[in-house]
Protein backbone atom coordinates (compact mmCIF):
# COMPACT_ATOMS: atom_id res chain seq x y z
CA UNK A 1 158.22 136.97 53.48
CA UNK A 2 159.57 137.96 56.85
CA UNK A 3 156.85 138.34 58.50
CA UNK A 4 158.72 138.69 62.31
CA UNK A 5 160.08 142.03 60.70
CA UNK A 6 157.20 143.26 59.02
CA UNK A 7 155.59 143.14 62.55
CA UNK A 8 158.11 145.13 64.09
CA UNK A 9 158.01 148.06 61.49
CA UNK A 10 154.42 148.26 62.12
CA UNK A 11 154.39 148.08 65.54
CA UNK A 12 156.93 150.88 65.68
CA UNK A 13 154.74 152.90 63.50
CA UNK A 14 151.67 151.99 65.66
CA UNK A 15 153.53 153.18 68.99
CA UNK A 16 154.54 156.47 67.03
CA UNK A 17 150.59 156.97 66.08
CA UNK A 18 148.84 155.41 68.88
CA UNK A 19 145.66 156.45 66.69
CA UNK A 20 144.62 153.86 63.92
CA UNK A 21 142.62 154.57 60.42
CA UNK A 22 141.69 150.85 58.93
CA UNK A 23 140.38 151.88 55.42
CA UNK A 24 138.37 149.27 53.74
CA UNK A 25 138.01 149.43 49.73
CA UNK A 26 135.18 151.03 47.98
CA UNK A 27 132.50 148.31 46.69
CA UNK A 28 133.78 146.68 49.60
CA UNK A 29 133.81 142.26 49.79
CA UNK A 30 134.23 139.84 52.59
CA UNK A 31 138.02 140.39 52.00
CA UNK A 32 138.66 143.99 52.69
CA UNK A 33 135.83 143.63 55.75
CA UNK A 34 136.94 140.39 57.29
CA UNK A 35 140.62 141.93 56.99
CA UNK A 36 139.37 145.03 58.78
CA UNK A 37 137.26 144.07 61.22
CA UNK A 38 139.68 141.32 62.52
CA UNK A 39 142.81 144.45 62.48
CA UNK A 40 140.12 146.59 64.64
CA UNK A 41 139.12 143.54 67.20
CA UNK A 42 142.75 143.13 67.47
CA UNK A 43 144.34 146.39 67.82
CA UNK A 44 141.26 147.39 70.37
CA UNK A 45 142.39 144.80 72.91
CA UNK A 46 145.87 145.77 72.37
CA UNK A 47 144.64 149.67 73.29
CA UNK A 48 145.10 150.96 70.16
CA UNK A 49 142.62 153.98 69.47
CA UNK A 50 141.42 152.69 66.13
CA UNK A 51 138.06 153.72 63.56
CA UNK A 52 137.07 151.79 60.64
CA UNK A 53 135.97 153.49 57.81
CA UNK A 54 134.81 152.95 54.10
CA UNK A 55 133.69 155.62 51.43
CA UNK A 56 131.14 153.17 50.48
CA UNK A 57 128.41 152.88 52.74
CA UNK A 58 126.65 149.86 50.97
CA UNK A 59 128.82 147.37 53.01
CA UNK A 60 127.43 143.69 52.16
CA UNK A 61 124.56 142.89 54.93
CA UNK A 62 125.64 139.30 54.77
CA UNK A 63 128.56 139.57 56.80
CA UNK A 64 126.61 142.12 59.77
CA UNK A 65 127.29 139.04 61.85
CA UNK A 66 130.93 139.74 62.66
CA UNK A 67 132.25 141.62 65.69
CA UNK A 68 132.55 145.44 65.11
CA UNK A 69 130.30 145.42 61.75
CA UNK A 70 128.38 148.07 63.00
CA UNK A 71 131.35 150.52 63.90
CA UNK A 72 131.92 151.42 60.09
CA UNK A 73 131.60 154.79 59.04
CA UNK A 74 131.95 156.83 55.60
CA UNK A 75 134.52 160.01 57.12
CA UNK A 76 138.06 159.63 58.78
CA UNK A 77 137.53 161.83 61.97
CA UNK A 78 141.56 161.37 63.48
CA UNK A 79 143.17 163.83 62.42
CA UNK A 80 146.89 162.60 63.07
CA UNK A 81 146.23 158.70 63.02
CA UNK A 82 148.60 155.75 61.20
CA UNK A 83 146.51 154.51 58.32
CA UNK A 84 146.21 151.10 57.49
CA UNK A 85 144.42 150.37 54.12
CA UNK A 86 143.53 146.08 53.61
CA UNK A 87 142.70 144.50 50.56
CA UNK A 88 143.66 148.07 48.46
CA UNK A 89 145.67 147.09 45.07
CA UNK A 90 145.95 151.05 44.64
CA UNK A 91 145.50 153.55 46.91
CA UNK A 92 142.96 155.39 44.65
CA UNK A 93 140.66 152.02 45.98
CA UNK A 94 140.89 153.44 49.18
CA UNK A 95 138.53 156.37 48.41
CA UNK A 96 140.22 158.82 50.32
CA UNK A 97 142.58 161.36 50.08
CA UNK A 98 145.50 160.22 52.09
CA UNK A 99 148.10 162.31 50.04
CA UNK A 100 149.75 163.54 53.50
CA UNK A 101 149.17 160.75 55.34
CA UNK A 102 151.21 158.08 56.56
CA UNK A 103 149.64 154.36 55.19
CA UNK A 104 150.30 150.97 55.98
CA UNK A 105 149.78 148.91 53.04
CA UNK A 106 148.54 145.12 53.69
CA UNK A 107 147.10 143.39 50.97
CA UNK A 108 147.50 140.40 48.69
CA UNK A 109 147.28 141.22 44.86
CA UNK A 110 149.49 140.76 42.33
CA UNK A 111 149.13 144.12 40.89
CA UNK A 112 149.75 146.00 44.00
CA UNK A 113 151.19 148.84 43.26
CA UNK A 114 153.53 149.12 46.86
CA UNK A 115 151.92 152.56 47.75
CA UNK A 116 152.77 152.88 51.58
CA UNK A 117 155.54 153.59 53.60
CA UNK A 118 155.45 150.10 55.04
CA UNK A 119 153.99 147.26 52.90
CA UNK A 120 152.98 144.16 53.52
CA UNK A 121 151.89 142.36 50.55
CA UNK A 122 151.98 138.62 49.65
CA UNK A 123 150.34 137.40 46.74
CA UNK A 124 147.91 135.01 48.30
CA UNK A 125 144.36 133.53 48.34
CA UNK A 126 143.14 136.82 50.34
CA UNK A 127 143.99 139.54 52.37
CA UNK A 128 142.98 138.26 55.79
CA UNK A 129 145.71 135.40 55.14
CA UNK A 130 148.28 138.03 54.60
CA UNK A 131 147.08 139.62 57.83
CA UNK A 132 146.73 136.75 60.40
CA UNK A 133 150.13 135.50 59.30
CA UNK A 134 151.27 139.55 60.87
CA UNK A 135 148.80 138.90 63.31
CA UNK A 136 150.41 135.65 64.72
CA UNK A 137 153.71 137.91 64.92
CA UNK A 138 152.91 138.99 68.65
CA UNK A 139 148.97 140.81 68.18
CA UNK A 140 145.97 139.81 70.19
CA UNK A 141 144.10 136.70 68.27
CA UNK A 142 141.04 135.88 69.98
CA UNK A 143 137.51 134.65 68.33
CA UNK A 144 136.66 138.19 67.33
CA UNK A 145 139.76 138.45 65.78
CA UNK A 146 139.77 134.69 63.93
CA UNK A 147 136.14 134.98 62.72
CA UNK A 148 136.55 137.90 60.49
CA UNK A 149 140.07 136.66 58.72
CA UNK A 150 138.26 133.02 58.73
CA UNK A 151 135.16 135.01 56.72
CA UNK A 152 137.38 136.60 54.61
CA UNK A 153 139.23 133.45 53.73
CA UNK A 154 135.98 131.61 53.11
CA UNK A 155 134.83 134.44 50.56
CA UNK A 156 137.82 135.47 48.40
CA UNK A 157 138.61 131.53 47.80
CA UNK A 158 134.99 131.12 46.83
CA UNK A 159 134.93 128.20 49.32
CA UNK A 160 137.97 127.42 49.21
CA UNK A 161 137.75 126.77 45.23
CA UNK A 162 140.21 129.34 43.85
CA UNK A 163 143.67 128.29 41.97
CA UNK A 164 145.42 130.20 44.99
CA UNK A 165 144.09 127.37 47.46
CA UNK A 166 146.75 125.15 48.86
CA UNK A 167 147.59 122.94 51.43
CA UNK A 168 148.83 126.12 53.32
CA UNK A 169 145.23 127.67 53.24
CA UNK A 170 143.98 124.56 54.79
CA UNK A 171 146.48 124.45 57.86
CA UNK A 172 145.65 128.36 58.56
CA UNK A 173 141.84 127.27 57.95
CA UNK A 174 142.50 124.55 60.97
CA UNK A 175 144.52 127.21 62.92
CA UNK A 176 141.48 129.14 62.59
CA UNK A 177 138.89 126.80 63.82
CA UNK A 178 141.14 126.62 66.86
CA UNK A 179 139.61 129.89 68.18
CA UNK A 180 136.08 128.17 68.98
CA UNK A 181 134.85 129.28 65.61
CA UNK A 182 131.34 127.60 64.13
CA UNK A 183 132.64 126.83 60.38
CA UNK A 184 128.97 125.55 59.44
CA UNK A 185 127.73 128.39 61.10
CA UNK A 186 130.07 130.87 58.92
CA UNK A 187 129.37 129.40 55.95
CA UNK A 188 125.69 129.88 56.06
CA UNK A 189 125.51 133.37 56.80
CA UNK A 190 127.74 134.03 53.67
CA UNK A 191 126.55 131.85 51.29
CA UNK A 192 122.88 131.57 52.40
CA UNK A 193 121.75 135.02 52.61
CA UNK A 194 121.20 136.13 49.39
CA UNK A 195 118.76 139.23 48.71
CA UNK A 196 115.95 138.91 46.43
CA UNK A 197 117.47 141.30 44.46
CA UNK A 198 120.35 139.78 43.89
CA UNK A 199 118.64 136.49 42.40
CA UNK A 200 116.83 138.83 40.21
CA UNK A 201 119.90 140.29 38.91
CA UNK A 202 121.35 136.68 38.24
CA UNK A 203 118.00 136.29 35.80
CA UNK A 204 118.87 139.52 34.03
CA UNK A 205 122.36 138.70 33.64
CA UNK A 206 121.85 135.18 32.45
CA UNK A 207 119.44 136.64 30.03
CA UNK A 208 122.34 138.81 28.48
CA UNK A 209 124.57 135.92 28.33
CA UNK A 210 126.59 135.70 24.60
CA UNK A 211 129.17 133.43 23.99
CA UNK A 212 132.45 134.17 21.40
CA UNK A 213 135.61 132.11 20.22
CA UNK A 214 133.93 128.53 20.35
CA UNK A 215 131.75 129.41 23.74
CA UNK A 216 135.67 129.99 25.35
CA UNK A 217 134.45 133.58 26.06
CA UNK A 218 130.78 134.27 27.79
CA UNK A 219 130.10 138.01 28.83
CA UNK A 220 127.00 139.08 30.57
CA UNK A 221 126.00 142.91 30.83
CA UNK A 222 123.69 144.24 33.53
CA UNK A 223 122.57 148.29 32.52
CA UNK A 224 121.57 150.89 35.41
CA UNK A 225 117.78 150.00 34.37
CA UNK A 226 118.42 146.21 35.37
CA UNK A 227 119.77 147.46 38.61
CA UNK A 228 117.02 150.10 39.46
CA UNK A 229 114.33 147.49 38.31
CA UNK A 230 115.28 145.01 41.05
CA UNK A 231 116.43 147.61 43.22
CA UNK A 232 119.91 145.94 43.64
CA UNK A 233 122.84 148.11 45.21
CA UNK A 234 126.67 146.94 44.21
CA UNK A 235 127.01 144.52 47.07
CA UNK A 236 124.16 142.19 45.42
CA UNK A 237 126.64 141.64 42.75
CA UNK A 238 128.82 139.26 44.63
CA UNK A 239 128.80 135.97 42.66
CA UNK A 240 126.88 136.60 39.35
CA UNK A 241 129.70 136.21 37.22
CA UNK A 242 130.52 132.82 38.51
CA UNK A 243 127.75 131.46 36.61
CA UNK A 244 128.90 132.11 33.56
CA UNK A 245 132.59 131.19 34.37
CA UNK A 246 130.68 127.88 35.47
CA UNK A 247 130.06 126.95 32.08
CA UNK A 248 132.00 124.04 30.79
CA UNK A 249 133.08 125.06 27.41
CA UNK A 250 134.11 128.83 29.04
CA UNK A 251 137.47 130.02 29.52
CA UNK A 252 137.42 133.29 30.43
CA UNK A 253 134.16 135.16 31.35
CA UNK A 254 133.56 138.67 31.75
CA UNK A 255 130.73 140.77 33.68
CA UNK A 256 130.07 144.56 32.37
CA UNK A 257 127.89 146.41 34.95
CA UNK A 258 126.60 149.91 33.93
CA UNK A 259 125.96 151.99 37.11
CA UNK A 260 125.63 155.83 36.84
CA UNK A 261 128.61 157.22 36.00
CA UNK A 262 130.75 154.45 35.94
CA UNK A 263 131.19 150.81 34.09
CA UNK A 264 132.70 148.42 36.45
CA UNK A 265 134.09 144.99 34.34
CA UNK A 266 134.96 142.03 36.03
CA UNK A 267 136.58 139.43 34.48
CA UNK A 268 136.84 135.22 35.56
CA UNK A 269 139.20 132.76 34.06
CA UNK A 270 139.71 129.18 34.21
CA UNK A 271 143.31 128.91 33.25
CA UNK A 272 144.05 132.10 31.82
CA UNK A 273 146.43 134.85 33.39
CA UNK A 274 144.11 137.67 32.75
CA UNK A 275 145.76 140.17 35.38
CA UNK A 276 147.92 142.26 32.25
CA UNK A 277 144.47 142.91 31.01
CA UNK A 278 142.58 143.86 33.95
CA UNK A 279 145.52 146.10 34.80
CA UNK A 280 145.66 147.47 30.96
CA UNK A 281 142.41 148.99 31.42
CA UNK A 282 143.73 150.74 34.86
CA UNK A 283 142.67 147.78 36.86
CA UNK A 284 144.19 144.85 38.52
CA UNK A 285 143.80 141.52 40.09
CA UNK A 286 145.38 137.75 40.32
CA UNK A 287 145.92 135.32 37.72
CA UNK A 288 142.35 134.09 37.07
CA UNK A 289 140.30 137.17 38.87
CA UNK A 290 140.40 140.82 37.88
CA UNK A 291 138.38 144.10 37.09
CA UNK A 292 138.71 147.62 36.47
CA UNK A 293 136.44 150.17 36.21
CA UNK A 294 135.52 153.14 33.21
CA UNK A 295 134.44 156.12 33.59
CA UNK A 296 133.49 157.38 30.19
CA UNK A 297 132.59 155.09 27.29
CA UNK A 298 129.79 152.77 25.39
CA UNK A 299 129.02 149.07 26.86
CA UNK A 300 129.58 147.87 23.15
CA UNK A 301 132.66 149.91 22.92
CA UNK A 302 133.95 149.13 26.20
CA UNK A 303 133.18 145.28 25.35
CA UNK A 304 134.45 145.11 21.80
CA UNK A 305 137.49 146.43 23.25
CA UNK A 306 137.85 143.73 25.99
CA UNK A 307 136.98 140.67 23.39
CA UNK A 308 139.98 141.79 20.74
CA UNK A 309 142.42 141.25 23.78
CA UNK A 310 141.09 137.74 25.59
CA UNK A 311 140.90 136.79 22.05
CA UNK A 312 144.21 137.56 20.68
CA UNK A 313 145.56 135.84 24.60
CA UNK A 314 142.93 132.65 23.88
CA UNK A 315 144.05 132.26 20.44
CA UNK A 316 148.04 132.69 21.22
């Protein structure tokens, strides 16, 4: 990708606007935060009037640590800003409605469906990659800016254990940890802060556990009663279905979570290209990560449904 030019369209469009909207995702991760929070650090030095903004307001608590955390709110007050969505696939992710607006689309999934006027998408192992190679284009990078993208990084590669890791992700790690940044120090607040609730939740959804095709397929099903009964929210989520992905004989693993009016599916695969189904179901993703969610239908329906097509991809 030419990156040199994608930094000049959007710095034309940001010296049209002067006024920036950064829209995280609803059920936002460390992705679409780190990716935000490092554009707003950076576009604030540079004098940018910016807000920062998600629909959602259960943001995950584990990553309050970073620079400008606290500056999220759930309503776009400009009026007349550029907006600049991060880590959106689609723009109905966003939340909003930016039907008359003017959006800047960064992100890095395969299924990206090219929604803004400008967009700068790159299938890679997260958004804040996508964004610090614009960044590095002539922006302000300072430790403010590095942390967030580093914290993204760290969280959408699971560690740095996703099939999208490279030698590349390694060299902008380094570049990184050449901003003064505590890597050790990172890691723990993400990976060591886990709610109670969210442990509970893993018991519940290990305890739903069933296996299909040979123990290739596991899916695990939490109900709005599980969540209510440890008094999770959607950010304590984060991580359940990788222990059932984790299970050597599994292939493909799939999490169905019933919240309110919604079920929200998630699906984890080993080797499997599972982004056709997660985007068959209105969703989207990357070769071995994807989800979509339903608005209307049974859990056994919904799952039946999911089974007859990992199956009939499993079995060839």
């Amino acid at each position: 990708m030419d990156y040199k030019n994608l930094a000049n369209e959007f710095k034309k469009l940001l010296e049209e606007f002067r006024k920036v909207t950064i829209v995280s995702h609803i059920r936002p991760d460390g992705d679409t935060i780190g990716s935000a929070l490092a554009l707003f650090n950076s576009l604030k030095i540079m004098g940018y009037q910016t807000e920062l903004v998600c629909m959602d307001s259960d943001l995950p608590l584990k990553l309050n640590f970073l620079n400008g955390f606290k500056k999220y709110k759930k309503k776009i007050d400009y009026k007349d800003s550029l907006i600049v969505t991060v880590d959106c696939a689609d723009i109905s992710r966003a939340g909003f409605d930016l039907q008359d607006r003017t959006v800047v689309n960064i992100d890095h999934h395969k299924s990206n469906t090219n929604f803004g006027i400008l967009n700068i998408v790159e299938v890679e192992v997260s958004t804040t990659a996508v964004l610090y190679k614009l960044l590095k284009e002539g922006f302000a990078i300072d430790n403010k800016v590095a942390e967030p993208i580093y914290a993204g990084l760290l969280t959408d590669s699971i560690n740095f254990t996703t099939t999208l890791v490279n030698s590349q992700t390694f060299e902008l790690a380094s570049e990184l940890l050449g901003y003064g940044l505590n890597a050790s120090y990172i890691s723990e607040m993400i990976n060591k802060r886990n709610s109670l609730a969210h442990t509970r939740l893993i018991a519940k959804a290990i305890d739903s556990l069933e296996l299909f095709s040979d123990a290739k397929i596991a899916v695990m099903v939490l109900k709005n009663i599980d969540l209510k009964a440890t008094g999770a929210k959607g950010s304590d989520l984060n991580g359940i279905i990788d222990f059932a992905i984790a299970l050597v004989t599994v292939e493909v693993a799939i999490l169905i979570v019933e919240f309110d009016t919604i079920l929200k599916v998630s699906i984890r695969s080993k080797n499997e290209d599972i982004s056709a189904i997660a985007t068959k179901f209105g969703g989207g993703g990357h070769k071995n990560a994807g989800g979509f969610e339903v608005k209307s239908g049974k859990i056994e329906e919904i799952k039946n449904k999911i089974l007859e097509q990992i199956k009939d991809k499993i079995n060839g």
